[in-house]
Every structure is written in C-alpha cells, then in structure tokens.
N, C-alpha and C. Protein backbone atom coordinates (compact mmCIF):
# COMPACT_ATOMS: atom_id res chain seq x y z
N UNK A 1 16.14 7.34 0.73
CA UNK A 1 14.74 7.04 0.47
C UNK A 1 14.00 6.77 1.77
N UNK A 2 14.28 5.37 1.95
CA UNK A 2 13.62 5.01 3.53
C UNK A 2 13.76 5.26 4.73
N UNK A 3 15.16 5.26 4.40
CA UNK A 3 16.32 5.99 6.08
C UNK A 3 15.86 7.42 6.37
N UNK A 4 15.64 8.04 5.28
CA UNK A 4 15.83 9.50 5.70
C UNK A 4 13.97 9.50 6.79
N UNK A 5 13.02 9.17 5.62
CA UNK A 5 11.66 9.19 6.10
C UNK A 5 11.12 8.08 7.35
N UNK A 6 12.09 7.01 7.69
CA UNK A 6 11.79 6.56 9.19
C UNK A 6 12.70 7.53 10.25
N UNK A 7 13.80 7.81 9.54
CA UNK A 7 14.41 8.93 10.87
C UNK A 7 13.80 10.31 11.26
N UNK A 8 12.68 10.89 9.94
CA UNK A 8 12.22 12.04 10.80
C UNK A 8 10.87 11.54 10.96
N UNK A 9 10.37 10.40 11.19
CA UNK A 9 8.95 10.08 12.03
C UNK A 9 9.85 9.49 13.16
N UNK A 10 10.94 8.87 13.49
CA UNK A 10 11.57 9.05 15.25
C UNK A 10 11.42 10.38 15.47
N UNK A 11 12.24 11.10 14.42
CA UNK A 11 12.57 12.51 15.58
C UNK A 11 12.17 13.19 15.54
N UNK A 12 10.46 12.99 15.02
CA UNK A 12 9.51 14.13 15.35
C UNK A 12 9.02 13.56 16.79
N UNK A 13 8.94 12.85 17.16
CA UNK A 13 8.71 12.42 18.15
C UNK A 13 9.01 11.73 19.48
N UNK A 14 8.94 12.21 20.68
CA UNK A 14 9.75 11.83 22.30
C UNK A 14 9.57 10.34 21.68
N UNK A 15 7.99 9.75 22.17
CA UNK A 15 7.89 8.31 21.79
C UNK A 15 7.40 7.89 20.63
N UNK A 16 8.34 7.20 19.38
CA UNK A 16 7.60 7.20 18.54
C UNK A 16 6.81 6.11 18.27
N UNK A 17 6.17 6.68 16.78
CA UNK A 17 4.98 5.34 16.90
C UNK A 17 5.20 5.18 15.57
N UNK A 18 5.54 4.13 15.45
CA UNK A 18 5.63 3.57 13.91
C UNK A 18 4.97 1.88 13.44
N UNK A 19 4.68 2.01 12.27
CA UNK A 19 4.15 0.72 12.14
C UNK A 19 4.99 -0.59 12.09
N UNK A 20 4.66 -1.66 12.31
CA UNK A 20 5.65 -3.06 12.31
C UNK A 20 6.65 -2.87 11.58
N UNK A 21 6.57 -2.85 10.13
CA UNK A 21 7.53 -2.92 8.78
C UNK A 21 8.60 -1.86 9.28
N UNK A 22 8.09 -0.14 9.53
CA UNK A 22 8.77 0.77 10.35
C UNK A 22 9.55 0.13 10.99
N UNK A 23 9.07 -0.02 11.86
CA UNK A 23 10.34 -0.73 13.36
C UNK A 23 11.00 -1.73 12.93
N UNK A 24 10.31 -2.28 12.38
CA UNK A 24 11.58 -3.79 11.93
C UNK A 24 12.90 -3.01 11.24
N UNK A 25 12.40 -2.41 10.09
CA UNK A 25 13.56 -1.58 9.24
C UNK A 25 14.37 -0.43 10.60
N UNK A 26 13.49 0.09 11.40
CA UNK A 26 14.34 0.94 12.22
C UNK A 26 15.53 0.02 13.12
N UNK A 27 14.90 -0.97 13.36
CA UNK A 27 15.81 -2.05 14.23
C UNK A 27 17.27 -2.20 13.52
N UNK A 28 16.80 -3.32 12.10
CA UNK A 28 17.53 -3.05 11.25
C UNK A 28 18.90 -2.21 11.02
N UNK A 29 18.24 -1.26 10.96
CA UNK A 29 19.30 -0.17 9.84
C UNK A 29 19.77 0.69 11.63
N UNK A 30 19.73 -0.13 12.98
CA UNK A 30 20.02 0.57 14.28
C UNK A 30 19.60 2.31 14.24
N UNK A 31 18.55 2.82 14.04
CA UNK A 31 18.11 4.10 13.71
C UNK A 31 17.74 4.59 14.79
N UNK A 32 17.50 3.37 15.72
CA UNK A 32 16.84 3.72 17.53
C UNK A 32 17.62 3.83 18.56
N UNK A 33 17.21 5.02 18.98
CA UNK A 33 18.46 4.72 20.31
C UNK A 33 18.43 3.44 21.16
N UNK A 34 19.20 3.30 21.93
CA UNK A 34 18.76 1.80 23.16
C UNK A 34 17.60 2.00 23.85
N UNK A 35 17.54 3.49 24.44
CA UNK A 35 16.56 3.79 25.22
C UNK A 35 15.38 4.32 24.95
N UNK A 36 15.69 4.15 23.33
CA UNK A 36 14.14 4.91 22.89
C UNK A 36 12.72 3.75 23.04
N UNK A 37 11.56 4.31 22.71
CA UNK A 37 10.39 3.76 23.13
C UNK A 37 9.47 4.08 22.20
N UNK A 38 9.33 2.92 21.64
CA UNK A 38 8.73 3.16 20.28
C UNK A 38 7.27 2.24 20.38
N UNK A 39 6.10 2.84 20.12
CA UNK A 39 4.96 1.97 20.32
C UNK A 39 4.78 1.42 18.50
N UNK A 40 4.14 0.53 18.37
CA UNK A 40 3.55 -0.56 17.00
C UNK A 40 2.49 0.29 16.87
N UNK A 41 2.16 1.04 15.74
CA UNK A 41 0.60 1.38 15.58
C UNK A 41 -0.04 0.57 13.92
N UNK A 42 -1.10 1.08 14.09
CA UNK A 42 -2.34 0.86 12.91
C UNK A 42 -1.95 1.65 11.80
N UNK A 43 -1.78 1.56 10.79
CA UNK A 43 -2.27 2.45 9.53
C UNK A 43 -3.36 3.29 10.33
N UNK A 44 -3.37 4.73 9.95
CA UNK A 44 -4.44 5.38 9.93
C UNK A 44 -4.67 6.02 8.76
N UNK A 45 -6.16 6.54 8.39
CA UNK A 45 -6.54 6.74 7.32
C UNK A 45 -7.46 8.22 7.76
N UNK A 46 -6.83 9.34 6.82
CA UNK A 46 -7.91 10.62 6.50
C UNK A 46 -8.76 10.07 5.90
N UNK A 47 -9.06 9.38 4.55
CA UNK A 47 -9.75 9.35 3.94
C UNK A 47 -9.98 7.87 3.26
N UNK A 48 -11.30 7.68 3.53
CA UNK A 48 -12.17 6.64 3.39
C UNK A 48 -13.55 6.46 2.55
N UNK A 49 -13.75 6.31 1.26
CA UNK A 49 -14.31 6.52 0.64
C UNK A 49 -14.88 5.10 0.18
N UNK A 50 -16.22 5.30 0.06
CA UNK A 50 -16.81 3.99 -1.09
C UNK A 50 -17.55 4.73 -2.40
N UNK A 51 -16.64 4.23 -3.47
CA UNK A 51 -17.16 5.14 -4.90
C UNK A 51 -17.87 4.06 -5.66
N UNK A 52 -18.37 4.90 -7.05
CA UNK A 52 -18.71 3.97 -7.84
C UNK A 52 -18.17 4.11 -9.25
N UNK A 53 -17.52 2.46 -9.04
CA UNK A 53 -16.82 2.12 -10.20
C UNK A 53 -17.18 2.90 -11.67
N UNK A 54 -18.67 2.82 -12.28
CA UNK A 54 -18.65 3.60 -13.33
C UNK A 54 -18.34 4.78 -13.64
N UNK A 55 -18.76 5.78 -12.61
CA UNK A 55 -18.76 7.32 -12.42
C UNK A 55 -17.63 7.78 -11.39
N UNK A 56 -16.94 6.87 -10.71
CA UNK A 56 -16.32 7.84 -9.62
C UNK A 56 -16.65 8.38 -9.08
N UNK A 57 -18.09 8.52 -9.32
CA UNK A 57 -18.61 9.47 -7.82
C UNK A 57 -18.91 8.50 -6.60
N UNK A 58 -18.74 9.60 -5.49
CA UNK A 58 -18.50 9.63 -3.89
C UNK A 58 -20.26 8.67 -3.60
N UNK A 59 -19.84 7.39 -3.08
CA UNK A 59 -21.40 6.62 -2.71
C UNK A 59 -21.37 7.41 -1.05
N UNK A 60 -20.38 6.61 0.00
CA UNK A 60 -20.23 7.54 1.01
C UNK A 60 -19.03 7.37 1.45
N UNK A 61 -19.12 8.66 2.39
CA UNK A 61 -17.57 8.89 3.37
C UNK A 61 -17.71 7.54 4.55
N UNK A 62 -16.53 6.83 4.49
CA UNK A 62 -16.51 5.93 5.80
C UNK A 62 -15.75 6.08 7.15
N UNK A 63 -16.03 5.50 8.05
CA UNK A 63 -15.35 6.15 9.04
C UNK A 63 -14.78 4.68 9.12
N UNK A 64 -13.21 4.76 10.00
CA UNK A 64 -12.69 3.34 9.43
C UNK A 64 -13.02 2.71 10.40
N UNK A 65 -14.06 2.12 11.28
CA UNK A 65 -14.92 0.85 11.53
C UNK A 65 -14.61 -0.06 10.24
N UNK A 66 -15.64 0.96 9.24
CA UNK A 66 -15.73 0.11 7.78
C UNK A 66 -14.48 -1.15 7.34
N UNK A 67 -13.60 -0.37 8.02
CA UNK A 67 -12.32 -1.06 6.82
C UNK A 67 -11.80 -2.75 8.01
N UNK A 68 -12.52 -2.71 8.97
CA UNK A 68 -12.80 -4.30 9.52
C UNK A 68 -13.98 -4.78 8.94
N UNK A 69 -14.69 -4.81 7.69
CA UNK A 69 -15.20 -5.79 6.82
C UNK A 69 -14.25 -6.29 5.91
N UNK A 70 -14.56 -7.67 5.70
CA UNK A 70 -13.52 -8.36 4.72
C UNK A 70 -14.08 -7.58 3.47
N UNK A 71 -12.61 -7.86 2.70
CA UNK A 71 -12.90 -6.91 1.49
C UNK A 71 -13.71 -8.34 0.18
N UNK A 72 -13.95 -8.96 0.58
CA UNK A 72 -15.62 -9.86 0.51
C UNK A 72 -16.55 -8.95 -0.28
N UNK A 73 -16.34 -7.89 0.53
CA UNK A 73 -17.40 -6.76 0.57
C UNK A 73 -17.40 -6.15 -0.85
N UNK A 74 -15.92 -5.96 -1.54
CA UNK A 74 -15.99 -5.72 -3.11
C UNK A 74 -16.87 -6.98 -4.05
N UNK A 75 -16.43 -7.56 -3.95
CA UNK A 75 -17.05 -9.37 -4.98
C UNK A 75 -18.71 -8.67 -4.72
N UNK A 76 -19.12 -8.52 -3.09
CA UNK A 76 -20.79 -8.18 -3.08
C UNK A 76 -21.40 -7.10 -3.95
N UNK A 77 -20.40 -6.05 -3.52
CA UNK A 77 -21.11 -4.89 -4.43
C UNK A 77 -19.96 -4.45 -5.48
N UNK A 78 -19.70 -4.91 -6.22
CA UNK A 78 -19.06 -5.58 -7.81
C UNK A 78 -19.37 -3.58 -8.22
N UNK A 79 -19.93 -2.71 -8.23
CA UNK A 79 -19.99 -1.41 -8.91
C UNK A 79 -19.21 -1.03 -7.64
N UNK A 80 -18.68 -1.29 -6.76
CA UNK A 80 -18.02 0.11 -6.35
C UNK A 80 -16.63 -0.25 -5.85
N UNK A 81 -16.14 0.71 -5.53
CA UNK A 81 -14.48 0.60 -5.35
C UNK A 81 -14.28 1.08 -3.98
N UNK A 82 -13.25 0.71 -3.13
CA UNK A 82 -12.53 1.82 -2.01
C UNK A 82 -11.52 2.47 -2.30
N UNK A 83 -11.42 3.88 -2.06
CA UNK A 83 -10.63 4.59 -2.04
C UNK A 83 -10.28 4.95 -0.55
N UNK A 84 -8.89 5.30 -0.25
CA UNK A 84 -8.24 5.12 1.35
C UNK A 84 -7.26 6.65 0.53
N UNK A 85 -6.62 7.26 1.93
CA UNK A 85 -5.72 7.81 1.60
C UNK A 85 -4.95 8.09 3.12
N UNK A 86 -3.67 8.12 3.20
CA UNK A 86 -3.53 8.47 4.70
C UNK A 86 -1.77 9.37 4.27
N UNK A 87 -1.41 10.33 5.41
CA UNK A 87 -0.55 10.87 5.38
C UNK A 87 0.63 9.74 5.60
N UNK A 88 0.64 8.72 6.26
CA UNK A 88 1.61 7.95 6.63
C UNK A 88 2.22 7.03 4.91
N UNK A 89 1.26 7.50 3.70
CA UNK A 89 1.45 7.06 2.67
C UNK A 89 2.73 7.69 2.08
N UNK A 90 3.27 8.46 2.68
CA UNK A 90 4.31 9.55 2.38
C UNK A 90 5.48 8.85 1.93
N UNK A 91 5.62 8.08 3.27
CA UNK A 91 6.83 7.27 3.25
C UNK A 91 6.94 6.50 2.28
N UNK A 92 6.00 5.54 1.72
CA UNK A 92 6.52 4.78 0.62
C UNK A 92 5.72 5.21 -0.61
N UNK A 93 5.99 6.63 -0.62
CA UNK A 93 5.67 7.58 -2.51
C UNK A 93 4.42 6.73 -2.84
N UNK A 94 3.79 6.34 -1.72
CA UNK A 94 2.18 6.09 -2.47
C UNK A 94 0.95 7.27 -2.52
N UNK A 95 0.43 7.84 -2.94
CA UNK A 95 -0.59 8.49 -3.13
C UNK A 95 -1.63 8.21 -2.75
N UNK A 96 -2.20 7.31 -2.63
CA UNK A 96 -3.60 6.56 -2.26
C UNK A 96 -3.70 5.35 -2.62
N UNK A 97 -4.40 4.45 -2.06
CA UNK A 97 -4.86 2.76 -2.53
C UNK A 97 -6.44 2.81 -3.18
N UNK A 98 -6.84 2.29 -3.96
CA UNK A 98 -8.23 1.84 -4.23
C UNK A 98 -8.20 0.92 -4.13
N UNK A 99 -9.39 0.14 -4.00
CA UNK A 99 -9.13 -1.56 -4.33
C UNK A 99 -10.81 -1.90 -4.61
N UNK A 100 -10.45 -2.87 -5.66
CA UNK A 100 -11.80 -3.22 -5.87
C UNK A 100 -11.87 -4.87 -6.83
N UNK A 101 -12.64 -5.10 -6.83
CA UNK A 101 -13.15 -6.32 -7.62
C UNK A 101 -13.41 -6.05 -8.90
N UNK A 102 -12.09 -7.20 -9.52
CA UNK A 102 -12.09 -6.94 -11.42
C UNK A 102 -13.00 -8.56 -12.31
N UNK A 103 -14.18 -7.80 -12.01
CA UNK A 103 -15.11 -9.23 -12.47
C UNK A 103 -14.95 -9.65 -13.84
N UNK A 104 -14.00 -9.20 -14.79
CA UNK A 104 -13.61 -9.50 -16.00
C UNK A 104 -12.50 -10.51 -15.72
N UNK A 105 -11.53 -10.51 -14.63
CA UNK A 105 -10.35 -11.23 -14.10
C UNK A 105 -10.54 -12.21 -12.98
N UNK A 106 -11.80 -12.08 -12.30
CA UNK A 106 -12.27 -12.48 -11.42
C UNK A 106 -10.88 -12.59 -10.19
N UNK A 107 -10.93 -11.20 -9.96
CA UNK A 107 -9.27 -11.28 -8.77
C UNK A 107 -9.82 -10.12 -8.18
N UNK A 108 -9.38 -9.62 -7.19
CA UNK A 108 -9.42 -8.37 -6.27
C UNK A 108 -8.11 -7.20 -6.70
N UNK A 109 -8.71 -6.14 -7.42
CA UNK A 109 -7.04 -5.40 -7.58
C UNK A 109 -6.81 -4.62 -6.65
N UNK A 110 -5.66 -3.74 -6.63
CA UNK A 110 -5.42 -2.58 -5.94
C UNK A 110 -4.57 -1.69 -6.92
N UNK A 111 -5.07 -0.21 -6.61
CA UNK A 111 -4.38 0.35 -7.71
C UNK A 111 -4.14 1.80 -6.78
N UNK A 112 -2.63 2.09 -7.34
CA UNK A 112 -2.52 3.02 -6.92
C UNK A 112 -1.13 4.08 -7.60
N UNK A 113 -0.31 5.12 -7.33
CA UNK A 113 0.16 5.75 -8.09
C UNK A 113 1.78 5.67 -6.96
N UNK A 114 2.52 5.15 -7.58
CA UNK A 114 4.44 5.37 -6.70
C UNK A 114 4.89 6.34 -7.48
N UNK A 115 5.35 7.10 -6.63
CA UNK A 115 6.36 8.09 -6.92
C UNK A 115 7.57 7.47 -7.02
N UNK A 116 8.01 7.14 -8.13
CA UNK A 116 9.06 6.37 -8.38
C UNK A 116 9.92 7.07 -9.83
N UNK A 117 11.20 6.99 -10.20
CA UNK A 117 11.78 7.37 -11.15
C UNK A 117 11.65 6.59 -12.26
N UNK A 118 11.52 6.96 -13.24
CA UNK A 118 11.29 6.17 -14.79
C UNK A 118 12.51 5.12 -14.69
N UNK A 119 13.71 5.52 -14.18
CA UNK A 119 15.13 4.76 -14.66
C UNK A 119 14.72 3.71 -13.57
N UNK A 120 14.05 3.50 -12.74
CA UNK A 120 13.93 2.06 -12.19
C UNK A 120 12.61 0.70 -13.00
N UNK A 121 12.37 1.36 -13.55
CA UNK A 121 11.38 0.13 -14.75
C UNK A 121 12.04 -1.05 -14.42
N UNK A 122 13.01 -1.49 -14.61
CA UNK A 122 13.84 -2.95 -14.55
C UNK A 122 13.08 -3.13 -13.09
N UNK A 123 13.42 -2.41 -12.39
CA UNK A 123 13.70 -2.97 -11.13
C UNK A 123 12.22 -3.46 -10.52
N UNK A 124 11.32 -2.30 -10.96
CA UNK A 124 10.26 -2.59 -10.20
C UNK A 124 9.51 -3.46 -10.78
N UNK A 125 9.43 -4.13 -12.27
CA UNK A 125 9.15 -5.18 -12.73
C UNK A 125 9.86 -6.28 -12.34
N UNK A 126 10.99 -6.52 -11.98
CA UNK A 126 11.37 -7.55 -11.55
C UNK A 126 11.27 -7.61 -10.27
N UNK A 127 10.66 -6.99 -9.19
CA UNK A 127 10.57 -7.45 -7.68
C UNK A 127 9.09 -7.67 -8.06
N UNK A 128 7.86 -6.63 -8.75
CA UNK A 128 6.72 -7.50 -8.50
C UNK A 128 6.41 -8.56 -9.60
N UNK A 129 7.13 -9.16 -10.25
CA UNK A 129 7.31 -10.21 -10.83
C UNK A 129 7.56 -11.41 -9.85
N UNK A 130 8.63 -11.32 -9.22
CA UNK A 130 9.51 -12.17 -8.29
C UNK A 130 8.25 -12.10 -6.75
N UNK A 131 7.33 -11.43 -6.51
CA UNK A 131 6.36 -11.31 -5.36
C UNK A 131 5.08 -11.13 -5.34
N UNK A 132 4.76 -11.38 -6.73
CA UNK A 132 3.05 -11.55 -6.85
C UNK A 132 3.36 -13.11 -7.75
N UNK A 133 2.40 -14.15 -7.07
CA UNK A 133 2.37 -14.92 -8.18
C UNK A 133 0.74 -15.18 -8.36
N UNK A 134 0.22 -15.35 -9.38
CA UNK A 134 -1.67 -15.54 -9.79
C UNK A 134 -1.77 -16.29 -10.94
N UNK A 135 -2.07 -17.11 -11.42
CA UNK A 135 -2.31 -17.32 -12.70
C UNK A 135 -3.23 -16.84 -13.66
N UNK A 136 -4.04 -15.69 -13.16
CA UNK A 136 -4.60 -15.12 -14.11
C UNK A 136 -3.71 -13.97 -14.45
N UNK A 137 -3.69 -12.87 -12.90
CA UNK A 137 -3.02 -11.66 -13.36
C UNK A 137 -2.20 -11.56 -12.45
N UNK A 138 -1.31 -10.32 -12.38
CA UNK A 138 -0.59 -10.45 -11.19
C UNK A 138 -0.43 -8.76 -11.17
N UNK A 139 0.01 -8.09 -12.17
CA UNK A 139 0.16 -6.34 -11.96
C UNK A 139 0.34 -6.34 -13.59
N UNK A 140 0.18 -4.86 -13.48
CA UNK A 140 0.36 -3.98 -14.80
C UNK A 140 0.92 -2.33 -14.34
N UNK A 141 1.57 -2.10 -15.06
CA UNK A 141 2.51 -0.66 -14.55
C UNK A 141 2.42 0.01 -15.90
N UNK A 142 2.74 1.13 -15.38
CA UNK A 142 2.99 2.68 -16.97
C UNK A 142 3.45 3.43 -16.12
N UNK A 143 4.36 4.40 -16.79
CA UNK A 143 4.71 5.57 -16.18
C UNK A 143 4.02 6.55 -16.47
N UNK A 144 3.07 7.67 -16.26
CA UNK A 144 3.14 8.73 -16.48
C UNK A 144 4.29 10.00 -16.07
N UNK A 145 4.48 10.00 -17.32
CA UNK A 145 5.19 11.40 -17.46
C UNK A 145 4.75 12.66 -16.67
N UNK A 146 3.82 12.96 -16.94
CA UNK A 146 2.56 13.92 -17.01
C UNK A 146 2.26 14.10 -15.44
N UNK A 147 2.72 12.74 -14.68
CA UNK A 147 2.04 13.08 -13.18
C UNK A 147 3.95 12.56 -12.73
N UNK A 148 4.49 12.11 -13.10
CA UNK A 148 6.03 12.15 -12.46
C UNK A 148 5.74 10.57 -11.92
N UNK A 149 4.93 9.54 -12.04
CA UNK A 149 4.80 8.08 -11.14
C UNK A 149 4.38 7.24 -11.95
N UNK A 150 4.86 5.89 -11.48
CA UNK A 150 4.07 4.72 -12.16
C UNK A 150 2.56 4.46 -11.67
N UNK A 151 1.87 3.59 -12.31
CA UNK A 151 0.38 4.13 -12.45
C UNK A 151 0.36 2.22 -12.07
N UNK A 152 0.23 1.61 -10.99
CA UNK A 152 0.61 0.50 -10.43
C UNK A 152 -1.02 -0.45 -10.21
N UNK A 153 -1.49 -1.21 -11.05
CA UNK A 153 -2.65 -2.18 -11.16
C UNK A 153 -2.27 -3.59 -10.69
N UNK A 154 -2.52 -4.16 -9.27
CA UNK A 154 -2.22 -5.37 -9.11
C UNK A 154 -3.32 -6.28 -8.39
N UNK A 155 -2.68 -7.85 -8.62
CA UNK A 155 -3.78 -8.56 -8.39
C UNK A 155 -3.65 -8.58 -6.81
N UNK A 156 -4.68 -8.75 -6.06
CA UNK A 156 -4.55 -8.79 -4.41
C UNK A 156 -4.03 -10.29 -4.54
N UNK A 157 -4.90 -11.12 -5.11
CA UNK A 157 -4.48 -12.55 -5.32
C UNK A 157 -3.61 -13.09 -5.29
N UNK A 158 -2.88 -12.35 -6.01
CA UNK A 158 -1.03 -12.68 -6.01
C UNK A 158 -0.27 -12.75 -5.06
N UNK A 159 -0.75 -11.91 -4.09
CA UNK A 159 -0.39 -11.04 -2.67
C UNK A 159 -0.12 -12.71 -1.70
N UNK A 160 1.03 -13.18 -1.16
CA UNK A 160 1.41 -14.37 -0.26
C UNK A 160 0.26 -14.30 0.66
N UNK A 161 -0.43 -15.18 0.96
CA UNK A 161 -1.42 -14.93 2.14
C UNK A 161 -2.67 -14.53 1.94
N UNK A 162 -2.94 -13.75 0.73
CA UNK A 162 -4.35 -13.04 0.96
C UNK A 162 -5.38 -14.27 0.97
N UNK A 163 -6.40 -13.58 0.79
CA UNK A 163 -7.55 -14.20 1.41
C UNK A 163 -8.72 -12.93 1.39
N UNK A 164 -9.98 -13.44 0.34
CA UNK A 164 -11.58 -12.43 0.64
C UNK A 164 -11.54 -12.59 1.92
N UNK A 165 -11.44 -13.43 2.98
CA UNK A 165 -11.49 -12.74 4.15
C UNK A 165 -10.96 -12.17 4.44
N UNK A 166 -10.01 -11.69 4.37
CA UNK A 166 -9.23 -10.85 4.85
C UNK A 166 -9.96 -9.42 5.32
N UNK A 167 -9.64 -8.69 6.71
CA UNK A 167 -10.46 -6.88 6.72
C UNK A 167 -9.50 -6.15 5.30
N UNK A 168 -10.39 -5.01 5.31
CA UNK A 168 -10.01 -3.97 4.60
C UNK A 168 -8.43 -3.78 4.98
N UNK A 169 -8.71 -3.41 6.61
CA UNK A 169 -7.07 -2.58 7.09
C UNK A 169 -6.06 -4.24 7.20
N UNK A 170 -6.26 -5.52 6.97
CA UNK A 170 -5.23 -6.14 6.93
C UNK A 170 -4.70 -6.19 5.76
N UNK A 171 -5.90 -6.00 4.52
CA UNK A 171 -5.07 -6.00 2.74
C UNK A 171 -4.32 -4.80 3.08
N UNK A 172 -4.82 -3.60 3.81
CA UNK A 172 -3.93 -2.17 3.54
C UNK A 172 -2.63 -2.18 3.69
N UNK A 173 -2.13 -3.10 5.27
CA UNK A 173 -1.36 -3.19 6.06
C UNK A 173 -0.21 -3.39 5.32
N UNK A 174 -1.34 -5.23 4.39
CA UNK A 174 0.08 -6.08 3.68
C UNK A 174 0.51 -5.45 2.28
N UNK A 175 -0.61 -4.17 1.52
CA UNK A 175 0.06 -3.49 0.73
C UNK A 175 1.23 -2.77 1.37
N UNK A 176 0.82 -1.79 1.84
CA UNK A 176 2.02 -1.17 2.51
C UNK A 176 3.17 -1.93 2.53
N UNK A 177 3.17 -2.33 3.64
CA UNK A 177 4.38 -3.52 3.55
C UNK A 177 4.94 -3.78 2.46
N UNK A 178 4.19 -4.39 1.35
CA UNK A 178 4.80 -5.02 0.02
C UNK A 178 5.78 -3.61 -0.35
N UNK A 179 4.97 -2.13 -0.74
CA UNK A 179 5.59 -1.47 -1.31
C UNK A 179 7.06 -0.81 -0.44
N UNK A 180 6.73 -0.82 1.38
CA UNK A 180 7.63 -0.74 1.58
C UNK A 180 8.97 -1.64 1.54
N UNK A 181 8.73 -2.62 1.43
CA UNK A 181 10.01 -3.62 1.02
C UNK A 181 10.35 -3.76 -0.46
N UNK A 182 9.58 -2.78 -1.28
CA UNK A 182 10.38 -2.88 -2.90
C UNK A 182 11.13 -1.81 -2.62
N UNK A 183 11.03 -0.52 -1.27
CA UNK A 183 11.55 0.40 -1.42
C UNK A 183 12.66 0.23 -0.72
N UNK A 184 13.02 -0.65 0.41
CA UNK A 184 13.60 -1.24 1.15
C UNK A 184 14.94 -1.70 -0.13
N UNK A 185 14.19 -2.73 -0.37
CA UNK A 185 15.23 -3.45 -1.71
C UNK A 185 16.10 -2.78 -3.02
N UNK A 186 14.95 -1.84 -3.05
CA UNK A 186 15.63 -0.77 -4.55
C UNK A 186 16.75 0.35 -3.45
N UNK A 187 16.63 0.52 -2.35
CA UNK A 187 16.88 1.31 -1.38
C UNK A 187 18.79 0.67 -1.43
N UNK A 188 18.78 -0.86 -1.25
CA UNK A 188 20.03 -1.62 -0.80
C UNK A 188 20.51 -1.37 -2.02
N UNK A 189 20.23 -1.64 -3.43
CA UNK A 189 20.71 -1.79 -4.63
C UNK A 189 21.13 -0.85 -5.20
N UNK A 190 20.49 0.75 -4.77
CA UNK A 190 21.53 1.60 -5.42
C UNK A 190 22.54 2.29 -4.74
C-alpha cells in the first residue's frame, strides 16, 4: 500500500521531496539510503476551487495564497464549500478534499472519497472511531459500489488540535496525515 507509493516518489527522484508524514514513514520503514537527501515539502494543490454549496457550481478558481485564510472563512460564507485536489492525493487513495461548514451540526466537515476495499469496514470504523472524538458528530462512511470507495463525511472538530483558526493548507496537511496513518495502520495489520 504505503511502501510501494513512498518508494517510487524516492526513486523518481535524485533528491526527493516528500512531505513530513512521508519521511517520518520513510525513516521508519529505513526506505532511505544513508546518503540520500530528502527535502520536507508543502502539499501542493492543482486544483482550488470555491463552490456553492447549493448548486455546485464553480464561484472561483483559487490560486493557493487562498488556502492561508483560516478556514473561519467557511462559518463566514456558510453557502460555499472548498474543493482542493492535488496529484500527491494518490498516495493515500484520496480523490479530493472539500470542506465546508455544516450549519445544521454547527462543526466544520471534510468530505472526501478513499479508495479503499469493502472487506475493511471493521477497520476503518474502528480507527476513525478511536481518532475523531466531537460530541456532536465525528464521521459518517458508505461504500459505493458503483465508484469502487468509501464516500468519507467527517467532523474537522473531532480532528486532535483543530481550531477555525487554523489556514486552509494546515486542516489539509492534518487531513492527509490522519488518512495517511489509517493507511499506515491497516498497512501493519494485514
């Protein structure tokens, strides 16, 4: 799962560049040579979108400046959502993040689609059980058949640490992260 997709972002590259969670797991699992030289980067993002919640349609394209506003910025404008998408999403079978403000729950969600196998249901309910805690909400999951992934609704709230202040790219960061360490974990277990 994880091994294979941090070993060919090293060896596509002389120096590679991988994000924190990356390198920690590359350290980890010794995937680096001694002498290799690996720089810490940013999430980057193709695609940056601010939609609107009713219609889904495109409000505008952002360039990611945007995503250093705290996501504050959903609670303000309550009709619209972010949509993000980046190739580096590869690695942990995410498809894209949205995130937006659920003024019926009064929480910040994020929703997005894992490429994940039906036969892990147990599993992935019980790690984001065991790592979101909220007292209103915390996640909601389904599989679609139809698209091959679970269809993944969670509270940001739940998330250790968050915070409306928080920027855009630090909620992104600590999603990532989260999903890469369920993949990490389901990764050790089978």
């Amino acid at each position: 799962m994880l091994k294979t997709q941090i070993e060919s972002l090293i060896n596509n590259e002389a120096n590679s560049k991988l994000l924190e969670v990356e390198k920690a797991y590359a350290q980890k699992h010794a995937l680096l040579d001694e002498d290799a030289t690996v720089d810490t980067i940013a999430l980057q993002f193709e695609v940056i979108e601010r939609c609107n919640k009713e219609t889904e349609e495109l409000i505008v394209e952002e360039t990611a400046s945007f995503l250093t506003n705290s996501v504050q910025y959903l609670k303000e404008h309550a009709n619209e959502f972010l949509y993000v998408a980046s190739e580096r999403f590869d690695v942990i079978r995410v498809d894209s993040f949205a995130l937006e403000f659920d003024g019926a729950f009064g929480v910040y969600s994020a929703l997005f689609g894992l490429r994940l196998q039906k036969k892990y249901s147990e599993f992935l309910h019980s790690y984001l059980k065991a790592h979101l805690q909220h007292e209103k909400m915390t996640y909601n999951v389904a599989f679609s058949g139809e698209d091959g992934l679970w269809e993944v609704n969670l509270a940001l709230d739940a998330l250790d640490g968050f915070s409306e202040q928080q920027s855009f790219d630090e909620v992104l960061a600590q999603l990532y992260s989260l999903v890469f360490e369920l993949l990490e974990e389901l990764e050790a277990a089978v």
